[in-house]
PDB file of N, CA and C in Angstrom:
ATOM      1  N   UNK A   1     -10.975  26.640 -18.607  1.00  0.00           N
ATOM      2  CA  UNK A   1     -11.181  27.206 -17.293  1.00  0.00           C
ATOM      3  C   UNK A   1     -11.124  26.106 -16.220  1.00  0.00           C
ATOM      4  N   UNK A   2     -12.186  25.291 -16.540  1.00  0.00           N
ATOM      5  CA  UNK A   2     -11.276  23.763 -15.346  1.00  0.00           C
ATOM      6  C   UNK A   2     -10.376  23.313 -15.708  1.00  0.00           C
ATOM      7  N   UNK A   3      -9.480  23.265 -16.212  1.00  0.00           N
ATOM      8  CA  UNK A   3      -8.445  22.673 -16.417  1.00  0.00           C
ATOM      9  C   UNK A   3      -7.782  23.732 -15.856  1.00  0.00           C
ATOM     10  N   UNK A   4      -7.733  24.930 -15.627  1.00  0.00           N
ATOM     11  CA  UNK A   4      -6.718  25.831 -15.058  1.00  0.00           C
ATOM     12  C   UNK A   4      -7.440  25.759 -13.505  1.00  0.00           C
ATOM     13  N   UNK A   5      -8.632  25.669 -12.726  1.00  0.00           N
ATOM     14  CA  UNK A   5      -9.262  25.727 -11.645  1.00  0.00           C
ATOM     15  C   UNK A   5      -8.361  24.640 -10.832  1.00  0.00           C
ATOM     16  N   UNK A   6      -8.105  23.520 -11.738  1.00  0.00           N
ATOM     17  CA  UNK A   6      -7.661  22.142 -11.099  1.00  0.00           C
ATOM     18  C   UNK A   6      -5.987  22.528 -10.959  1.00  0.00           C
ATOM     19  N   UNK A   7      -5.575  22.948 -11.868  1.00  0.00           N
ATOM     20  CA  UNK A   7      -3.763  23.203 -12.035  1.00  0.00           C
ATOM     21  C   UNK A   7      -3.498  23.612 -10.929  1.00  0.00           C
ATOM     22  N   UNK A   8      -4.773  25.239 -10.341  1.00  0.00           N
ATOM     23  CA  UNK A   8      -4.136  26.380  -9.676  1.00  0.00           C
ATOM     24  C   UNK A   8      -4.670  25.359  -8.065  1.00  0.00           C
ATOM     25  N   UNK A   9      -5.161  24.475  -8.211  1.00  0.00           N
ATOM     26  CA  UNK A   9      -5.607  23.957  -6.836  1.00  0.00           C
ATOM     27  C   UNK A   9      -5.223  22.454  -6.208  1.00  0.00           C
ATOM     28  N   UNK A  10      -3.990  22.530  -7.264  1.00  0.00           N
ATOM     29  CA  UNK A  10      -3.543  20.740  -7.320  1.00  0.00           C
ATOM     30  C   UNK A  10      -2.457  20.749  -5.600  1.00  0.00           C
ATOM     31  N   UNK A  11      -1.985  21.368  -5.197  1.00  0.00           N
ATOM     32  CA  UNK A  11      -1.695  21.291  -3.688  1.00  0.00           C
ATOM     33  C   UNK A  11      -2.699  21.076  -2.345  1.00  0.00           C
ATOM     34  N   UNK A  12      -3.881  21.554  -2.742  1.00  0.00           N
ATOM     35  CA  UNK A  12      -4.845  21.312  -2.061  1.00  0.00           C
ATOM     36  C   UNK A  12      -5.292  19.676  -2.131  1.00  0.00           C
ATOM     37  N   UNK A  13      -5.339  19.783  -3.582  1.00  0.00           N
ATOM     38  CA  UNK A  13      -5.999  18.367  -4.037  1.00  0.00           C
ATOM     39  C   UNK A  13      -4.535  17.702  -3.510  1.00  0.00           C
ATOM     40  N   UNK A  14      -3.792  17.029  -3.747  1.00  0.00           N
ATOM     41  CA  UNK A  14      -2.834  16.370  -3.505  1.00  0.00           C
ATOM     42  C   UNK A  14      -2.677  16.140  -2.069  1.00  0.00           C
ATOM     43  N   UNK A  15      -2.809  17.132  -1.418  1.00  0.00           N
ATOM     44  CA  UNK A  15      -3.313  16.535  -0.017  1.00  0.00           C
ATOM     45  C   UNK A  15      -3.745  15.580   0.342  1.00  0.00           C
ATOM     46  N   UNK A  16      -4.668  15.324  -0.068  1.00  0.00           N
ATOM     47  CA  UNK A  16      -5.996  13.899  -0.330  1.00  0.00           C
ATOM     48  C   UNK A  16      -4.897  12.837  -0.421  1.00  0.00           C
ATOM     49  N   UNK A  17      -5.226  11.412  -0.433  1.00  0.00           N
ATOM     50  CA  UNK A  17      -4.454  10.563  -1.221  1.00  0.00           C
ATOM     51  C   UNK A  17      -5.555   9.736  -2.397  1.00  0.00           C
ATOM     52  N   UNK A  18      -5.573  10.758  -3.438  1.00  0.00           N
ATOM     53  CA  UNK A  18      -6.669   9.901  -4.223  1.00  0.00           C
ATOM     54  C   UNK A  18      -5.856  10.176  -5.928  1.00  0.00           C
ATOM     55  N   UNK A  19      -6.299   9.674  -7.039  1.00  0.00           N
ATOM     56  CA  UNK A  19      -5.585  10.233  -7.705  1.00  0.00           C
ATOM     57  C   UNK A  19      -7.071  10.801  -8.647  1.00  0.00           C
ATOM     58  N   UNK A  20      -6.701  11.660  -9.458  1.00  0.00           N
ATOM     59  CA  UNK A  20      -7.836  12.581 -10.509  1.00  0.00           C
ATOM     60  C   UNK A  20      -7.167  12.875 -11.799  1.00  0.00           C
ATOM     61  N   UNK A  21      -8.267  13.311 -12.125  1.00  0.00           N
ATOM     62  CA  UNK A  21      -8.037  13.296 -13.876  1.00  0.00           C
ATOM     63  C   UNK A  21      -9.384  13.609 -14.656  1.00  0.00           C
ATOM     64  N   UNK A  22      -9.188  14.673 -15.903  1.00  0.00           N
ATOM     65  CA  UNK A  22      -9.707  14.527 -16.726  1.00  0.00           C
ATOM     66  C   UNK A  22     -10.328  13.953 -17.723  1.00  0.00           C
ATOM     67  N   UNK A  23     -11.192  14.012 -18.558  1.00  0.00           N
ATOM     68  CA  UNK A  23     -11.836  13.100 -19.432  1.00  0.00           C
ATOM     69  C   UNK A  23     -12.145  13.750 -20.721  1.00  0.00           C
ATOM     70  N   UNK A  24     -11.707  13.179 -21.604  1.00  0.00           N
ATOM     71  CA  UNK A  24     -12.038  13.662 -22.921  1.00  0.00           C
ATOM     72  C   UNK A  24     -12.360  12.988 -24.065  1.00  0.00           C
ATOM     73  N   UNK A  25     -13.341  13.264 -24.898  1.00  0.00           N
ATOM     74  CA  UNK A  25     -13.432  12.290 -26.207  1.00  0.00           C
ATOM     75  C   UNK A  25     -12.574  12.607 -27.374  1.00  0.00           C
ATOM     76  N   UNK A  26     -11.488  13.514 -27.134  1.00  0.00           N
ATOM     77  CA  UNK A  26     -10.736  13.996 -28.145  1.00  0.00           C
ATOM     78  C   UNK A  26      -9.441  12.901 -27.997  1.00  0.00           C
ATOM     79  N   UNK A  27      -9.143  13.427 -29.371  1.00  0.00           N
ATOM     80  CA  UNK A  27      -7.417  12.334 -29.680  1.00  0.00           C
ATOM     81  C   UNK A  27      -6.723  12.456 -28.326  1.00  0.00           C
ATOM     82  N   UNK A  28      -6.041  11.533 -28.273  1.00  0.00           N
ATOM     83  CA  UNK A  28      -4.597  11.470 -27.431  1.00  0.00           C
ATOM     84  C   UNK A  28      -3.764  12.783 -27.604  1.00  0.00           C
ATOM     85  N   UNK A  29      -3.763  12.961 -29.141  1.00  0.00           N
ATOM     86  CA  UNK A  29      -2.677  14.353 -29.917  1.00  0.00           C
ATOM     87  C   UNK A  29      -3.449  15.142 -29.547  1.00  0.00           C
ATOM     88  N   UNK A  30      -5.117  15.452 -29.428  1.00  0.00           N
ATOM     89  CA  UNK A  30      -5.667  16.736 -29.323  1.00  0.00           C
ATOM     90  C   UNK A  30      -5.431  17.152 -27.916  1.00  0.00           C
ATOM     91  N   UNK A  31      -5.862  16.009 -27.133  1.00  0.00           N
ATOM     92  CA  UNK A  31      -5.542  15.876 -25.390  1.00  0.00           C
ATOM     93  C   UNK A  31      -4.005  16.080 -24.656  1.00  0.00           C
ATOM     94  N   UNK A  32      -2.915  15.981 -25.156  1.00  0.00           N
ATOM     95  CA  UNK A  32      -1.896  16.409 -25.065  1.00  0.00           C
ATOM     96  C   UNK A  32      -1.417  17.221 -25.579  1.00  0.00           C
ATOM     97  N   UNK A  33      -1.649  18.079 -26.650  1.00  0.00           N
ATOM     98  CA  UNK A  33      -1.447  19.637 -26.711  1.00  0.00           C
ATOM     99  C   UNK A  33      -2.333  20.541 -25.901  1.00  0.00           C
ATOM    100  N   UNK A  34      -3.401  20.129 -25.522  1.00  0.00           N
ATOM    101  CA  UNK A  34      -4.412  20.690 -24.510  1.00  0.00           C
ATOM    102  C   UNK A  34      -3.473  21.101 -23.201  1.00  0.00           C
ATOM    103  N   UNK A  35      -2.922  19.643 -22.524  1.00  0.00           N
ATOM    104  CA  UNK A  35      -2.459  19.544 -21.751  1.00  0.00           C
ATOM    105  C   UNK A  35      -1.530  20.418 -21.679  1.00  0.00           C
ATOM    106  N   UNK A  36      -0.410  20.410 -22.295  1.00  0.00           N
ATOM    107  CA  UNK A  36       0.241  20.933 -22.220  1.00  0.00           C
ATOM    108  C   UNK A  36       0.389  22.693 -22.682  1.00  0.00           C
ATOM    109  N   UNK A  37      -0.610  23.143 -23.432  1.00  0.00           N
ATOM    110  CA  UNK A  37      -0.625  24.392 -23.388  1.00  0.00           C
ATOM    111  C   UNK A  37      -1.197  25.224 -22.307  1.00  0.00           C
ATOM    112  N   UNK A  38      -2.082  24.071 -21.699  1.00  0.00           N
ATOM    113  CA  UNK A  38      -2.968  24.850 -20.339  1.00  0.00           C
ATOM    114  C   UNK A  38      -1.825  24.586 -18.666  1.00  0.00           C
ATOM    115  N   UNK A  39      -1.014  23.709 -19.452  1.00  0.00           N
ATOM    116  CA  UNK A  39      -0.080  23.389 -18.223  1.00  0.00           C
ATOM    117  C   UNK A  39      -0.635  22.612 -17.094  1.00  0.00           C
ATOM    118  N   UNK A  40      -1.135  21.538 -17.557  1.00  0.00           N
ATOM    119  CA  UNK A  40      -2.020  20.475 -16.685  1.00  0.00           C
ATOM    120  C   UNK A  40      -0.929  20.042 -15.905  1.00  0.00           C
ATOM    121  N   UNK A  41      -1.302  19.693 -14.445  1.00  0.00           N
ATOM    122  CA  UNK A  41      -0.141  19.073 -13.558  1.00  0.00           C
ATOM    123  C   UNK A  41      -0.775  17.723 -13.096  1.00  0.00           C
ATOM    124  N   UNK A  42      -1.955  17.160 -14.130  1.00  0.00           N
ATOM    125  CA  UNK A  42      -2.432  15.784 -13.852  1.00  0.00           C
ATOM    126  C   UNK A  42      -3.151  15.376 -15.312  1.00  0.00           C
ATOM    127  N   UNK A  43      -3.403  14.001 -15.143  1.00  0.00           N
ATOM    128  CA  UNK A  43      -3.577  13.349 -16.593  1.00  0.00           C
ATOM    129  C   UNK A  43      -5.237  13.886 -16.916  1.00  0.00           C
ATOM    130  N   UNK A  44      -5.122  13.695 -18.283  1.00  0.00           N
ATOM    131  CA  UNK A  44      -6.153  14.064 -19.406  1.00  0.00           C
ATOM    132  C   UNK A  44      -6.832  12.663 -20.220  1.00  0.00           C
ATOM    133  N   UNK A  45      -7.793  11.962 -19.820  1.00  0.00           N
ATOM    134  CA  UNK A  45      -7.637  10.540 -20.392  1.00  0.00           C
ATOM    135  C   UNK A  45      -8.470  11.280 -22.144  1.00  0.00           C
ATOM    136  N   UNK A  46      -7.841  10.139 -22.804  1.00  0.00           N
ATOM    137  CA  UNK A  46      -8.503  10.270 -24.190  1.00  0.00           C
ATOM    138  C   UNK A  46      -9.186   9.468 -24.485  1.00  0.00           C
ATOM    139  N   UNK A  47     -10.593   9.690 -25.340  1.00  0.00           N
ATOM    140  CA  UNK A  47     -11.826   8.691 -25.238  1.00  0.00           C
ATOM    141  C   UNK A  47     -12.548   9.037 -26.248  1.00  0.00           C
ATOM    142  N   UNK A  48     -11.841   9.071 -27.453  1.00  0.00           N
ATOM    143  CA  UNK A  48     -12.348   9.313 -28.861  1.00  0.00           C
ATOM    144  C   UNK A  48     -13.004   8.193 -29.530  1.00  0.00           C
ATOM    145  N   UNK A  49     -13.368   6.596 -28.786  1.00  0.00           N
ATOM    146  CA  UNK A  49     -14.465   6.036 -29.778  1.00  0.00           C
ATOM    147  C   UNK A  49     -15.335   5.993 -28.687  1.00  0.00           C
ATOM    148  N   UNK A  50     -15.719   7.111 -27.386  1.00  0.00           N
ATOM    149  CA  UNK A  50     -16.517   7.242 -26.362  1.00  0.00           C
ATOM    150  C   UNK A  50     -17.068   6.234 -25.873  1.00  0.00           C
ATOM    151  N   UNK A  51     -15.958   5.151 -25.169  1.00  0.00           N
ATOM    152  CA  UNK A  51     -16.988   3.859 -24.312  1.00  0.00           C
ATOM    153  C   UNK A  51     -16.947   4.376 -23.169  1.00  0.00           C
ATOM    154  N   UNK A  52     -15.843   4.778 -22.897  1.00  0.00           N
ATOM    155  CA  UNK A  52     -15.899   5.151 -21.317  1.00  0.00           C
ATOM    156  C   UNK A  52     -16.926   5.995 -21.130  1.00  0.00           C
ATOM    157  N   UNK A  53     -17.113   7.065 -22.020  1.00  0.00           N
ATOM    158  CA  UNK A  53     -17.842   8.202 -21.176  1.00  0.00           C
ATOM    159  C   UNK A  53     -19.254   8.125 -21.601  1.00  0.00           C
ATOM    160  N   UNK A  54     -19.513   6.814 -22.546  1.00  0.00           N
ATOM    161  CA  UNK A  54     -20.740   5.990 -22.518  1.00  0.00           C
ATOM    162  C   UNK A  54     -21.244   5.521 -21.404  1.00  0.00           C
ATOM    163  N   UNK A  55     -20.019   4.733 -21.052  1.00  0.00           N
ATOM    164  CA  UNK A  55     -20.262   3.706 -19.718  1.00  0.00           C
ATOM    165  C   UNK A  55     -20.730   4.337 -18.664  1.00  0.00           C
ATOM    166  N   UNK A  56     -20.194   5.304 -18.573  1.00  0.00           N
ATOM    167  CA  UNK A  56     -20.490   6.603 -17.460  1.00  0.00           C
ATOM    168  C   UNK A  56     -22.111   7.416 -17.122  1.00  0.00           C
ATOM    169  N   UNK A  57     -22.327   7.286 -18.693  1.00  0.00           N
ATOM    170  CA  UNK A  57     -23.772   8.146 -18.693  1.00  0.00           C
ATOM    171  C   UNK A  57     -23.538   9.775 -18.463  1.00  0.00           C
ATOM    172  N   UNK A  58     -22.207   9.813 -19.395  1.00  0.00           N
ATOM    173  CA  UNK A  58     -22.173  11.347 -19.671  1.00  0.00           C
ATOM    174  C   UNK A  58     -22.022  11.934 -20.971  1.00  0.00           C
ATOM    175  N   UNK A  59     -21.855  11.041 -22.126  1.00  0.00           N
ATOM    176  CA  UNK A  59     -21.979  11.261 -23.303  1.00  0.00           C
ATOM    177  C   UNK A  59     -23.256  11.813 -24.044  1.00  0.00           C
ATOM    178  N   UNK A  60     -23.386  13.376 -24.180  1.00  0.00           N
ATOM    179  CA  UNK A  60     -24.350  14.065 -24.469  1.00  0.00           C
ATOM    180  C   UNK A  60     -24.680  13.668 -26.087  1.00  0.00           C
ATOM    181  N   UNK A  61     -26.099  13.926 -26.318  1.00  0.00           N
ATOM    182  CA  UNK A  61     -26.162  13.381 -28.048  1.00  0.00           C
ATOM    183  C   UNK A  61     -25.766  14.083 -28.753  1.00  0.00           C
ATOM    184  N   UNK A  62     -25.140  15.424 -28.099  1.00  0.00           N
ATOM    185  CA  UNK A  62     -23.956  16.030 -29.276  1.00  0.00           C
ATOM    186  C   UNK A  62     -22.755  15.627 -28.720  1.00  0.00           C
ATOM    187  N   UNK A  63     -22.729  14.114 -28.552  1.00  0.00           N
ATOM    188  CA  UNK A  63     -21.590  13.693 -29.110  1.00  0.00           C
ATOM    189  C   UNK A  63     -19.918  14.058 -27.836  1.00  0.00           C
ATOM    190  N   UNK A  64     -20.495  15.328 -26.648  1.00  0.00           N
ATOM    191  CA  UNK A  64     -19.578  15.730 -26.274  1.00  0.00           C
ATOM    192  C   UNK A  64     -19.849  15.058 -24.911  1.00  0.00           C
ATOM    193  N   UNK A  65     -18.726  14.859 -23.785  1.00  0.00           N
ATOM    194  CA  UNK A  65     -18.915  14.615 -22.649  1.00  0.00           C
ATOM    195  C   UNK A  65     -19.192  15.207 -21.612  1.00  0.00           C
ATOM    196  N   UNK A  66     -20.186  15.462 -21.207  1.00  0.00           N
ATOM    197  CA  UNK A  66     -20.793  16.626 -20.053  1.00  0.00           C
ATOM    198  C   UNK A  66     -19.660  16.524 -19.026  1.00  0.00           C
ATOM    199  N   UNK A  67     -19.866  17.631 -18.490  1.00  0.00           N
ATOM    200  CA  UNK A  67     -18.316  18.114 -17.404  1.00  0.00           C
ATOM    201  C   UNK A  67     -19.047  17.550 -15.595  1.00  0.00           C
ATOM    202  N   UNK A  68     -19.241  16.096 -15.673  1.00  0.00           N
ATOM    203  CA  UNK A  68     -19.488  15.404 -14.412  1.00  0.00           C
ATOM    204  C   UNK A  68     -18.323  15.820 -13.688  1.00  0.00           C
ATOM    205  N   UNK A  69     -18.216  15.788 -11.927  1.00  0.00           N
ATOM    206  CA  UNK A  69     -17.407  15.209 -11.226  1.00  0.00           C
ATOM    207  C   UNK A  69     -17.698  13.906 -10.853  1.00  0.00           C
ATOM    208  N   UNK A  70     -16.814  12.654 -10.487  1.00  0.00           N
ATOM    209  CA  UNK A  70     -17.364  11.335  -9.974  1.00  0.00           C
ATOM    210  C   UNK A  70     -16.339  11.111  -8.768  1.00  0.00           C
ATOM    211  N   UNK A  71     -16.740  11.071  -7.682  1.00  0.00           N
ATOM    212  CA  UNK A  71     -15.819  10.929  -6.218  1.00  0.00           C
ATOM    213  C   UNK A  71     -16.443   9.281  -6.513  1.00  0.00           C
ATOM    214  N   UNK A  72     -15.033   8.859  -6.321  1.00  0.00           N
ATOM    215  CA  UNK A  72     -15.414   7.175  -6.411  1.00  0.00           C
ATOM    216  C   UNK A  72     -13.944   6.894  -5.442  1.00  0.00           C
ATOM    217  N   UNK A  73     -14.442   5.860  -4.258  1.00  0.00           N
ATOM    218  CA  UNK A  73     -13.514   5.650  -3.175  1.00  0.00           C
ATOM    219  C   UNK A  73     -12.514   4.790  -3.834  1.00  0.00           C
ATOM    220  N   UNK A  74     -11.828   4.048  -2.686  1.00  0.00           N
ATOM    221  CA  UNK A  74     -10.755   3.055  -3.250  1.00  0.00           C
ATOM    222  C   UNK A  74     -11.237   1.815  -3.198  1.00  0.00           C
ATOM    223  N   UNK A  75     -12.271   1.409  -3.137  1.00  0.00           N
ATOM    224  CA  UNK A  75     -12.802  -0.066  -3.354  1.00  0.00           C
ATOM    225  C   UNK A  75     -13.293   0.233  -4.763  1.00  0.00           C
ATOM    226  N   UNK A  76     -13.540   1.305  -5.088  1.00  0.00           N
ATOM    227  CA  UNK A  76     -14.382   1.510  -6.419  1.00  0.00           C
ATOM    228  C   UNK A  76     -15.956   1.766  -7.038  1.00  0.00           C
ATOM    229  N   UNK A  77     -16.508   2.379  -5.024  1.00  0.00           N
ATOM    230  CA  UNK A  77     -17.469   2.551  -5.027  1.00  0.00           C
ATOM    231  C   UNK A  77     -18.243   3.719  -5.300  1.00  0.00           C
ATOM    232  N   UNK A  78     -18.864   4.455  -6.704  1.00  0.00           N
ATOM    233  CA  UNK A  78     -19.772   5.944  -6.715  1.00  0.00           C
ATOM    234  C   UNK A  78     -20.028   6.351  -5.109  1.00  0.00           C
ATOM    235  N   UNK A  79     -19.271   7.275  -4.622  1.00  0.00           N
ATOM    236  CA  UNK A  79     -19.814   7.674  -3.305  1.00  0.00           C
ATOM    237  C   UNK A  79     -20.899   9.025  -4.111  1.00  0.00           C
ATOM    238  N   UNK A  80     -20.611   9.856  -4.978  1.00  0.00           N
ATOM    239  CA  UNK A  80     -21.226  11.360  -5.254  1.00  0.00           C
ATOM    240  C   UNK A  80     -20.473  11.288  -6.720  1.00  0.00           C
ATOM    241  N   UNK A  81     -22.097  12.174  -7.544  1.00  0.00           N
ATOM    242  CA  UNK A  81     -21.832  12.279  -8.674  1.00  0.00           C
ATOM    243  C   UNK A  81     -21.969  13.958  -8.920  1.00  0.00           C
ATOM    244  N   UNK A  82     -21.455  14.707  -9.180  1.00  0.00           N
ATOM    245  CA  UNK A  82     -21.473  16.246  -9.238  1.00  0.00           C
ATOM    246  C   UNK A  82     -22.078  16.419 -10.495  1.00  0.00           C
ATOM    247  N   UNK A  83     -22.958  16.564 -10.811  1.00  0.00           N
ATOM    248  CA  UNK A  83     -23.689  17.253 -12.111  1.00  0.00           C
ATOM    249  C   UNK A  83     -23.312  18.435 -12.807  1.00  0.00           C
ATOM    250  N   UNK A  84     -23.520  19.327 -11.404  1.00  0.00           N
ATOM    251  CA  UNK A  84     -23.077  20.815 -12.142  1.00  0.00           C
ATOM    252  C   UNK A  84     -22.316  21.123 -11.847  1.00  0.00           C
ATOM    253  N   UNK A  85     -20.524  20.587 -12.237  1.00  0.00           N
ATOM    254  CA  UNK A  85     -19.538  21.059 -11.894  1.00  0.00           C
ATOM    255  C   UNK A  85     -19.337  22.446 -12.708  1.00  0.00           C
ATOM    256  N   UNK A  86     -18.518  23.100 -11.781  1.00  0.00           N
ATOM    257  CA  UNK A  86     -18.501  24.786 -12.064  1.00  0.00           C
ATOM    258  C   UNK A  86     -17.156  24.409 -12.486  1.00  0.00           C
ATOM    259  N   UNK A  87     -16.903  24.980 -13.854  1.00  0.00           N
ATOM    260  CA  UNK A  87     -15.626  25.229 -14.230  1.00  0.00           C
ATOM    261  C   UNK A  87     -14.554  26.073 -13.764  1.00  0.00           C
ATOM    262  N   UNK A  88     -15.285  27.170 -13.154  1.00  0.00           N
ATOM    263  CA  UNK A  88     -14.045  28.038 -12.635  1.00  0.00           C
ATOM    264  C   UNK A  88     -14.081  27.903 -11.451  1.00  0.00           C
ATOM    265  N   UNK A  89     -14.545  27.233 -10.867  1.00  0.00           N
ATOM    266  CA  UNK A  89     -14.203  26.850  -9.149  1.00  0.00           C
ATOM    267  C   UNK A  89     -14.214  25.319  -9.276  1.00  0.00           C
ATOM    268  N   UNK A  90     -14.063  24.485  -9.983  1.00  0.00           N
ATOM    269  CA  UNK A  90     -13.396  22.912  -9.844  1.00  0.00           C
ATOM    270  C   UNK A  90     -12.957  22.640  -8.836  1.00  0.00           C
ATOM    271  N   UNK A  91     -11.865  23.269  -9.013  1.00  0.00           N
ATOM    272  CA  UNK A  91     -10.143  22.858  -7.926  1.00  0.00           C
ATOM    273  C   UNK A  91     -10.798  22.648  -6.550  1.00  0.00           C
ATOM    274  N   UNK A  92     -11.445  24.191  -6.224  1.00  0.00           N
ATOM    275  CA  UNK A  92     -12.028  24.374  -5.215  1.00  0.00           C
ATOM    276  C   UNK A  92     -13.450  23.592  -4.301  1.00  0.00           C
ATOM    277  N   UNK A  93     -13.867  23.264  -5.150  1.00  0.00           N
ATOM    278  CA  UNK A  93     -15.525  22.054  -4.952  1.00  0.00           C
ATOM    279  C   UNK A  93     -14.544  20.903  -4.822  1.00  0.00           C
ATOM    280  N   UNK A  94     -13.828  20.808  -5.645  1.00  0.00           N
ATOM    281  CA  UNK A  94     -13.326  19.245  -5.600  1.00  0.00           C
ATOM    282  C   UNK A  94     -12.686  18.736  -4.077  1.00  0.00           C
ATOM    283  N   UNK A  95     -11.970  20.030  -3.629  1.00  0.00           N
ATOM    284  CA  UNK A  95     -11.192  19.882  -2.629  1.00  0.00           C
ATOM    285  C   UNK A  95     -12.404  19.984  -1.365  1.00  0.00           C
ATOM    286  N   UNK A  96     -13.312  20.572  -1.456  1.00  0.00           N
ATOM    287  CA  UNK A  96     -14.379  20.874  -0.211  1.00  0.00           C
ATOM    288  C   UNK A  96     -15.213  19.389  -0.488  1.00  0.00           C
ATOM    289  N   UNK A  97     -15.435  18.769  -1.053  1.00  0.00           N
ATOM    290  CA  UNK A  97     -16.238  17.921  -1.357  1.00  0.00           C
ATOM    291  C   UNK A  97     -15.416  16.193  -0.751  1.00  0.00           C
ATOM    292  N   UNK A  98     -14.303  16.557  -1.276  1.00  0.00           N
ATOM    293  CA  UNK A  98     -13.852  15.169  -0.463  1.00  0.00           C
ATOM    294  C   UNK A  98     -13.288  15.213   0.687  1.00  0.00           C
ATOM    295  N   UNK A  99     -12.955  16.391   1.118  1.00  0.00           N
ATOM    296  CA  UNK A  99     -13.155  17.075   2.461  1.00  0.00           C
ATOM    297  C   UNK A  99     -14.393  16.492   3.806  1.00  0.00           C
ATOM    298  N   UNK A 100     -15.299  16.770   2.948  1.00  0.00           N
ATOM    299  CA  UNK A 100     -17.165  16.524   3.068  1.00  0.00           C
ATOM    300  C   UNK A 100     -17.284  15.077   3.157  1.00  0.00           C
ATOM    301  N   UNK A 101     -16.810  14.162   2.103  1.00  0.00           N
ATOM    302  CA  UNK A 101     -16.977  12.967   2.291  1.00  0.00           C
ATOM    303  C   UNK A 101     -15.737  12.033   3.285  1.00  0.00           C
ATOM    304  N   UNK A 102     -15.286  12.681   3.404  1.00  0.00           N
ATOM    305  CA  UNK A 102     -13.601  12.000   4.487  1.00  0.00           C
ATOM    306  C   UNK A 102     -13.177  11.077   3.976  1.00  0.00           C
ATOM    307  N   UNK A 103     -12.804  11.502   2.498  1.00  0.00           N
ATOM    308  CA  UNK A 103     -11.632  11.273   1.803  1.00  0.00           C
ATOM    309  C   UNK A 103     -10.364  11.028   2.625  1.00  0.00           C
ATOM    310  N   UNK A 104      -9.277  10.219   2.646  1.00  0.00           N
ATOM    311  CA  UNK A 104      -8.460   9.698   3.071  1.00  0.00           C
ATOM    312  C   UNK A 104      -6.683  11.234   3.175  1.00  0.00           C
ATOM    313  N   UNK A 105      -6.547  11.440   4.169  1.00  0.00           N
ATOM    314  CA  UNK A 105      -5.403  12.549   3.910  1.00  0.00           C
ATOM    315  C   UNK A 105      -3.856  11.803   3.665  1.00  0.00           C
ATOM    316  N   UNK A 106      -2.840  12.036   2.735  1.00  0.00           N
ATOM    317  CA  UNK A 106      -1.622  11.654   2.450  1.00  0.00           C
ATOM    318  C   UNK A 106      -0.691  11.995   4.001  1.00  0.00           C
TER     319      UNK A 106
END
């Protein structure tokens, strides 16, 4: 369901000049048939020995990666961390939110 929230809202998002992406602790192979059956129109990172999403402080002790948003500027600074991202309105929060923070327009 986010992964289709983000697909159906990637003109909005693209507006922005930022780039985004998914996160996953699954294979590369599991993460690219994902991709491509849901028809992702942006990358899916793969993070199957979970440092990244260690590093992050979203790796739940079952093992799975909680569905954070992280708005992080272009110096590389956490501006907002979204906790309870809504899966079926993603696209939509994502786009109001860096909107909200004056995110940079293409």
């Amino acid at each position: 369901m986010q992964c289709k929230a983000l697909r159906d809202s990637a003109r909005e998002i693209q507006s922005f000049d930022v780039a985004y992406f998914m996160a996953s602790v699954d294979t590369l192979e599991d993460n690219t048939a994902f991709a491509n059956e849901h028809e992702a129109n942006f990358p899916i990172l793969a993070d199957p020995e979970k440092e990244m999403t260690a590093a992050y402080g979203v790796l739940g002790s079952s093992g799975f990666a909680s569905r954070w948003t992280f708005y992080i500027d272009s110096d590389g600074t956490i501006l907002k961390i979204d906790k309870q991202t809504n899966p079926a309105t993603a696209g939509r929060d994502l786009t109001r939110t860096m909107e909200e923070l004056n995110f940079p327009r293409r």
